[in-house]
N, C-alpha and C. Protein backbone atom coordinates (compact mmCIF):
# COMPACT_ATOMS: atom_id res chain seq x y z
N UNK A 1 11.01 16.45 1.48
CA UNK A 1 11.65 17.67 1.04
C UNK A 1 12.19 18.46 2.23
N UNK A 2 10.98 18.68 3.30
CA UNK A 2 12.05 19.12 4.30
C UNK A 2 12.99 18.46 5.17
N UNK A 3 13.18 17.54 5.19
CA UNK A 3 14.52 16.59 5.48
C UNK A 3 15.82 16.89 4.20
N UNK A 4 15.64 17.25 3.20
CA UNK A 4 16.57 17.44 1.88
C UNK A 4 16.83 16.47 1.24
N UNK A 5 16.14 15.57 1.22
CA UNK A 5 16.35 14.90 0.50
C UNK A 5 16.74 15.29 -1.14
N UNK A 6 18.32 15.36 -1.59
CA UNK A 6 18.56 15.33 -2.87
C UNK A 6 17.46 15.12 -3.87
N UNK A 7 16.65 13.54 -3.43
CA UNK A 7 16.28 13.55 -5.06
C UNK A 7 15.15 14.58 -5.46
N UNK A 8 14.58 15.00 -4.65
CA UNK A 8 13.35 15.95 -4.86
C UNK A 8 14.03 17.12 -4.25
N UNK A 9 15.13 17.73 -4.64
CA UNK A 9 15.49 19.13 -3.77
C UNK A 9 15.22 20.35 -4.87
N UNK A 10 14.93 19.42 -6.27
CA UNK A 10 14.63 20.79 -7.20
C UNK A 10 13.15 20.91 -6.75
N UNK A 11 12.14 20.37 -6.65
CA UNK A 11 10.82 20.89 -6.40
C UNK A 11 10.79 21.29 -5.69
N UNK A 12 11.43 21.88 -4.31
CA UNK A 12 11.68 22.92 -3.53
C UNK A 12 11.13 24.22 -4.54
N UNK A 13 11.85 24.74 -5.58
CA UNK A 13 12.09 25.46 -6.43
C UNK A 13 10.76 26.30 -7.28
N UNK A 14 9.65 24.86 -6.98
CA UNK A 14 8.64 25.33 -7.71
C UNK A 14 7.28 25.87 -7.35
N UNK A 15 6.62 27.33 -7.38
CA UNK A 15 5.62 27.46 -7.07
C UNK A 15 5.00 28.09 -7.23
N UNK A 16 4.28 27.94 -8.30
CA UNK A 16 3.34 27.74 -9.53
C UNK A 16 2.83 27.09 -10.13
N UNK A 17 2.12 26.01 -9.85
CA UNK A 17 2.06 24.96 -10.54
C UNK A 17 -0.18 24.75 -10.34
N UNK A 18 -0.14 24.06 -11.79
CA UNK A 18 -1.67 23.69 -12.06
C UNK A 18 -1.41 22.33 -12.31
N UNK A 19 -2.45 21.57 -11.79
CA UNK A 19 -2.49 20.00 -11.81
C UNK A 19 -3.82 20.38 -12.71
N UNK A 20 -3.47 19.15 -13.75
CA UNK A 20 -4.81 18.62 -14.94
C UNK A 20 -5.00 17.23 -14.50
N UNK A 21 -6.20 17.01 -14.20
CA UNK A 21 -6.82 15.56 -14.23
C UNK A 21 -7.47 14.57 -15.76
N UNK A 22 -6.42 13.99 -15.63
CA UNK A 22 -7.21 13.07 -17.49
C UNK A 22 -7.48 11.91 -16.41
N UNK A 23 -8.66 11.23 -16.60
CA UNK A 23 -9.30 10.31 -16.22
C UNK A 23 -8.72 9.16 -16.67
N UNK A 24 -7.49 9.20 -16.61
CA UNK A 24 -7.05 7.38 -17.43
C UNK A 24 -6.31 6.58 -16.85
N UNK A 25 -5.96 6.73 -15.53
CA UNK A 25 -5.00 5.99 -14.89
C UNK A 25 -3.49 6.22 -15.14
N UNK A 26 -2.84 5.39 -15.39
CA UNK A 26 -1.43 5.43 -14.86
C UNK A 26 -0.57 5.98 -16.50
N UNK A 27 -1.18 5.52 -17.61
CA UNK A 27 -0.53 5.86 -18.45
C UNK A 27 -1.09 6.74 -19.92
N UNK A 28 -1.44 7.82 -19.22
CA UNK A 28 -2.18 8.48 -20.58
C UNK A 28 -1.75 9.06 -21.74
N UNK A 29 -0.46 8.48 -21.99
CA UNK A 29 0.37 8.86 -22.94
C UNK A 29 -0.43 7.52 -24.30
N UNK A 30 -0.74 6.42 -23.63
CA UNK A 30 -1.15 5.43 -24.51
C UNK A 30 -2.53 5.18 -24.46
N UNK A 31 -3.50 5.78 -23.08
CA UNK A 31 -4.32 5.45 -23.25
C UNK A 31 -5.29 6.70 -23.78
N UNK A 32 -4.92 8.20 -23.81
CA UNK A 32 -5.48 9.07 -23.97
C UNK A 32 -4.51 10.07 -24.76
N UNK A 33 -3.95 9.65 -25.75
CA UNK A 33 -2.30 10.58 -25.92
C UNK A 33 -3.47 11.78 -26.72
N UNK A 34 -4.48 12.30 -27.38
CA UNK A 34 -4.59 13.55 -27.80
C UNK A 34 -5.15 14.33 -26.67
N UNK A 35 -6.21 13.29 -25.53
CA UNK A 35 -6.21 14.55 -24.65
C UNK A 35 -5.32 14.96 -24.13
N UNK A 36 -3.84 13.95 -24.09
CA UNK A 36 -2.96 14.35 -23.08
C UNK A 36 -2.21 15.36 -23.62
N UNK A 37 -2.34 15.44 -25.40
CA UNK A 37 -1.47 16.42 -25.83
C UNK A 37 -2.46 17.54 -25.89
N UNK A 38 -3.35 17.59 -25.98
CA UNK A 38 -4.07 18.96 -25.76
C UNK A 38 -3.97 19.67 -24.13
N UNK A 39 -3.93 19.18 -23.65
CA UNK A 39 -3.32 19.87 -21.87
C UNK A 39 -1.82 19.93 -22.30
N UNK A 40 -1.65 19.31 -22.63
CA UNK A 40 -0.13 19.86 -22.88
C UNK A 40 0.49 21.00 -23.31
N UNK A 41 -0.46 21.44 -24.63
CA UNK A 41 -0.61 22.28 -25.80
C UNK A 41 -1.23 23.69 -24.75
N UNK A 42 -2.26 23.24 -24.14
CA UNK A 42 -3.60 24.25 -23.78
C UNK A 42 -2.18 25.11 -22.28
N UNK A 43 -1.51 24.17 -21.73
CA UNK A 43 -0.36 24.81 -20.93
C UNK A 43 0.68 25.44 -21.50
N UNK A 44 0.96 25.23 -22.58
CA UNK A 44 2.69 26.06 -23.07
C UNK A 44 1.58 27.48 -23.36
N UNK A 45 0.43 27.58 -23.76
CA UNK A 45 -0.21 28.88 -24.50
C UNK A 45 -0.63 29.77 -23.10
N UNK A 46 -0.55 29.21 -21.88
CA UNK A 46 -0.78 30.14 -20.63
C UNK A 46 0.14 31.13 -20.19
């Protein structure tokens, strides 16, 4: 980012941010999709 690299020049932009940990590896859309939609859910209500 500080070189500018284009492809990441919007996350420059961001700062605010909360990281959630789901314990599932690489794809928790298939391996955990209601916890993943409840962090999902539990973030738009913050």
């Amino acid at each position: 980012m500080d070189a500018g690299d284009p492809n990441v020049s919007e996350l420059t932009h961001i700062h605010n941010v909360e990281y959630v940990d789901l314990p599932t590896g690489h794809w928790p859309q298939f391996t955990r999709p209601a916890d993943l939609s409840a962090a999902i859910l539990a973030a738009v209500d913050r």
